[in-house]
Protein backbone atom coordinates (compact mmCIF):
# COMPACT_ATOMS: atom_id res chain seq x y z
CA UNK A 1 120.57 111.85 107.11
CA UNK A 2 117.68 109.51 107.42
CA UNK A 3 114.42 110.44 108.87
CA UNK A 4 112.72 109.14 111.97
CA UNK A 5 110.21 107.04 110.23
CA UNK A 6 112.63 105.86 107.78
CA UNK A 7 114.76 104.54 111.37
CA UNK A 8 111.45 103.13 112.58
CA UNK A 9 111.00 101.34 109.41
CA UNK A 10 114.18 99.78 109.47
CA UNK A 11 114.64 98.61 112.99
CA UNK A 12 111.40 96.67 112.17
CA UNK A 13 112.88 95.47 109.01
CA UNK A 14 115.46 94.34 111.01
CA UNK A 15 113.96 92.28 113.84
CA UNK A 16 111.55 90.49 111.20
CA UNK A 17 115.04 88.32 110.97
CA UNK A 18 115.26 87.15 114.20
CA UNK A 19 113.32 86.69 117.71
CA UNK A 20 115.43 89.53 119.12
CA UNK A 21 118.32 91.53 118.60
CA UNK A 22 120.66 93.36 120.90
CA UNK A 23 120.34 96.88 120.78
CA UNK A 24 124.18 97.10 119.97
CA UNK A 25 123.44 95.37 116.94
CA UNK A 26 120.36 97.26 115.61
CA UNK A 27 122.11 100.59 116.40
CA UNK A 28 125.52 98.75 114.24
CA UNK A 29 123.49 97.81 111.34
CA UNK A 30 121.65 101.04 110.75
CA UNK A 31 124.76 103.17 112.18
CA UNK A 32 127.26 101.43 109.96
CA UNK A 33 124.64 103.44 106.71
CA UNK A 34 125.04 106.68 108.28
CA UNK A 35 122.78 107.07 110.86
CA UNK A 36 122.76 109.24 114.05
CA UNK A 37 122.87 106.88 116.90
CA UNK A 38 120.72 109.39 119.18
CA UNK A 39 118.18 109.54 116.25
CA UNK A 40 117.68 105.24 116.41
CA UNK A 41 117.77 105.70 120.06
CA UNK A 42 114.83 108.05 119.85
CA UNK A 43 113.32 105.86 117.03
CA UNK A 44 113.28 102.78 119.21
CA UNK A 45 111.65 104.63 122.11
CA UNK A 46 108.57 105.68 119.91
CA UNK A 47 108.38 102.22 118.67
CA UNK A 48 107.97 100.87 122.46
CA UNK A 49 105.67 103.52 123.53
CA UNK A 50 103.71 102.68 120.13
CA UNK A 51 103.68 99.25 121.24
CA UNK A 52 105.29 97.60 118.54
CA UNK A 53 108.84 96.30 119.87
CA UNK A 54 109.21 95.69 123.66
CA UNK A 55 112.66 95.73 125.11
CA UNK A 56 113.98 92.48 127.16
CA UNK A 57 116.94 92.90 129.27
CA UNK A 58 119.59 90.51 130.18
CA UNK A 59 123.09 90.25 132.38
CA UNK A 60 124.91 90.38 128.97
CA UNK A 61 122.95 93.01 126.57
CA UNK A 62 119.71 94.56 126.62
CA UNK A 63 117.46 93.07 123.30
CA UNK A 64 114.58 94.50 121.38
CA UNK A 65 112.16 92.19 120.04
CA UNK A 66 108.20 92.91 117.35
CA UNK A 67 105.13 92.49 119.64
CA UNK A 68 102.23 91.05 118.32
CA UNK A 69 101.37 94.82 116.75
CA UNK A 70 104.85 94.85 115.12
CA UNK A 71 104.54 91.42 113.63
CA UNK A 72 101.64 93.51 111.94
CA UNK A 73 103.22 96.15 110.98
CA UNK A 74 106.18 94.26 109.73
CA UNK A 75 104.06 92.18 107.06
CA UNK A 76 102.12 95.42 106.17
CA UNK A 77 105.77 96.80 105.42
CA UNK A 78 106.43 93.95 103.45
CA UNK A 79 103.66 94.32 101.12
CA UNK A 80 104.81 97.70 100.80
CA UNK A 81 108.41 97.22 99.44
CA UNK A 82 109.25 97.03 95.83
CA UNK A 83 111.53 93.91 95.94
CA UNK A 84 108.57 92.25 97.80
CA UNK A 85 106.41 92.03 94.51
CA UNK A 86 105.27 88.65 93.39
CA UNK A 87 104.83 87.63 90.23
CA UNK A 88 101.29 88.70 88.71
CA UNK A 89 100.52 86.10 85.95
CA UNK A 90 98.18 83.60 87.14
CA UNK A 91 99.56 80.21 87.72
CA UNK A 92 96.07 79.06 87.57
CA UNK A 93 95.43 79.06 91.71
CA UNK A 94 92.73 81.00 93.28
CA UNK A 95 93.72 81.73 96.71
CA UNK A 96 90.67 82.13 99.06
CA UNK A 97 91.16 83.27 102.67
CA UNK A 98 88.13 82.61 105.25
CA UNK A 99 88.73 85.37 107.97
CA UNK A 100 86.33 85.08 111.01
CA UNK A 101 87.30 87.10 113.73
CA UNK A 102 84.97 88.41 116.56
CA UNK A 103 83.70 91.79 117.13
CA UNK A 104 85.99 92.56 120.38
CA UNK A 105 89.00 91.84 117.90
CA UNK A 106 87.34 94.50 115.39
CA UNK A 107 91.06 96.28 115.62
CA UNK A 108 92.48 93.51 114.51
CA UNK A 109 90.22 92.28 112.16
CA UNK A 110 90.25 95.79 110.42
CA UNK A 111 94.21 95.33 110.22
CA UNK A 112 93.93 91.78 108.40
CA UNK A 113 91.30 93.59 106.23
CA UNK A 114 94.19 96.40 105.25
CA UNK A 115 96.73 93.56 104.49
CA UNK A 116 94.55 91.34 102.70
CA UNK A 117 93.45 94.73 100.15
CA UNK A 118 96.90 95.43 99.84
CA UNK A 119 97.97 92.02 98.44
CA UNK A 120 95.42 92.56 95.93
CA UNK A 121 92.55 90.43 97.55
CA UNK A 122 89.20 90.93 96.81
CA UNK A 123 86.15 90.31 99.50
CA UNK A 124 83.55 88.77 97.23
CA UNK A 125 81.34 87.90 100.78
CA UNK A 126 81.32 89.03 104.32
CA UNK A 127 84.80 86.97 105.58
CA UNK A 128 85.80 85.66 102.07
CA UNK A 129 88.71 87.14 100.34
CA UNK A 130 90.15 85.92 97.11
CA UNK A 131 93.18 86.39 94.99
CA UNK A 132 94.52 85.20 92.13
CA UNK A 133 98.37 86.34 93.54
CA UNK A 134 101.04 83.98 95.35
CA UNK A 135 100.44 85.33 98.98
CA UNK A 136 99.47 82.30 100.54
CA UNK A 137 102.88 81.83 102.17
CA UNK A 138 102.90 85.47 103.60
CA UNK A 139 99.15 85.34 104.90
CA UNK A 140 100.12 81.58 106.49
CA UNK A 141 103.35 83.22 108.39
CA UNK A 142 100.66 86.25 109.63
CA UNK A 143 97.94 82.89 110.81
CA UNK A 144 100.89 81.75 113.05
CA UNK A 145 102.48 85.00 114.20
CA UNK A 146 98.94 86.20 115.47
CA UNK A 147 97.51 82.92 116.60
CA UNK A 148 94.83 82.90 114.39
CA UNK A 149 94.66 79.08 114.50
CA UNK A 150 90.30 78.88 113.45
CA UNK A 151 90.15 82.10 112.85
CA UNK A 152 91.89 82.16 109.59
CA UNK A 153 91.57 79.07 106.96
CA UNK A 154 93.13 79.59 103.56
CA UNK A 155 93.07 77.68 100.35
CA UNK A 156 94.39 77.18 97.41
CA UNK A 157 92.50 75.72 94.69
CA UNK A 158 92.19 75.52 91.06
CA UNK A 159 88.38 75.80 90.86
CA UNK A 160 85.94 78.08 91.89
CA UNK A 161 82.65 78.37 90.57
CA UNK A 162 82.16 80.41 87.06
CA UNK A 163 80.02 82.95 88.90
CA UNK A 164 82.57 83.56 91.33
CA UNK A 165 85.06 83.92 89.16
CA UNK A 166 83.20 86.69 87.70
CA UNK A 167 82.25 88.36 90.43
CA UNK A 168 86.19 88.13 91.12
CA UNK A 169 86.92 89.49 87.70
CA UNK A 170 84.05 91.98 88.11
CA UNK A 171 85.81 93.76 91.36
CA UNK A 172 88.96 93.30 89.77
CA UNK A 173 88.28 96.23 87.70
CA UNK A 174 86.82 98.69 89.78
């Protein structure tokens, strides 16, 4: 049998797909690989009080969809996963995020932070982070789910300065 966290983990997985989901389906897909229907029940309560899916109720079903802290959480758990792995020879891009986020969003800049270490980035100056791996498209869904329309730019570019790219190279290492 599955543990709670491993439950928690995939009801996420699971509304990443869509807007919402009925909890009749969520408890089908997980229940239909063995699961204990009491233990998702119980999952999906800690994930509400944790704030990360809220629950929307209708005439016909009642639905479970990520709040802004799950869409979080959900691209941190995609960085984690094995079959998420990109391709790590260079294609020649440098992709450079610009993240400037204010002090009362500290909580959330810390979380962008997280993600942007675990995709391999590399801050090379206060709100500049740099990679030489394919993430753009992941950190450009994060910029819309979170709203983050000036407070993120990102680029992709073929030149950076040779210092940079040393510095780059430099932390790389480490």
């Amino acid at each position: 049998m599955m543990k709670r966290q491993d439950f928690s983990r995939k009801i996420i997985k699971i509304l990443m797909d869509k807007p919402a989901i009925s909890f009749p389906e969520i408890v089908e897909r997980i229940d239909a690989q063995n699961g204990s229907k009491y233990a998702i029940n119980r999952s999906m309560r800690g994930l509400e009080e944790a704030g990360l899916i809220e629950h929307i109720s209708s005439p016909q079903s009642q639905y479970a969809r990520l709040t802004k802290e799950g869409k979080k959480k959900a691209h941190s758990i995609k960085l984690e996963g094995e079959n998420t792995l990109v391709d790590t020879t260079w294609d020649g891009y440098w992709r450079i995020i610009l993240l400037d986020l204010p002090e009362e969003r500290k909580s959330e800049r810390e979380a962008l932070r997280y993600l942007l270490k675990k995709a391999g980035f590399i801050c090379i100056k206060n709100s500049v982070w740099i990679s030489m791996y394919p993430y753009e498209h992941l950190f450009t869904n994060i910029k819309k789910d979170l709203g983050l329309t000036t407070e993120m730019v990102i680029i992709v570019t073929d030149k950076i300065d040779k210092i940079s790219e040393e510095i780059f190279l430099e932390n790389l290492k480490k």
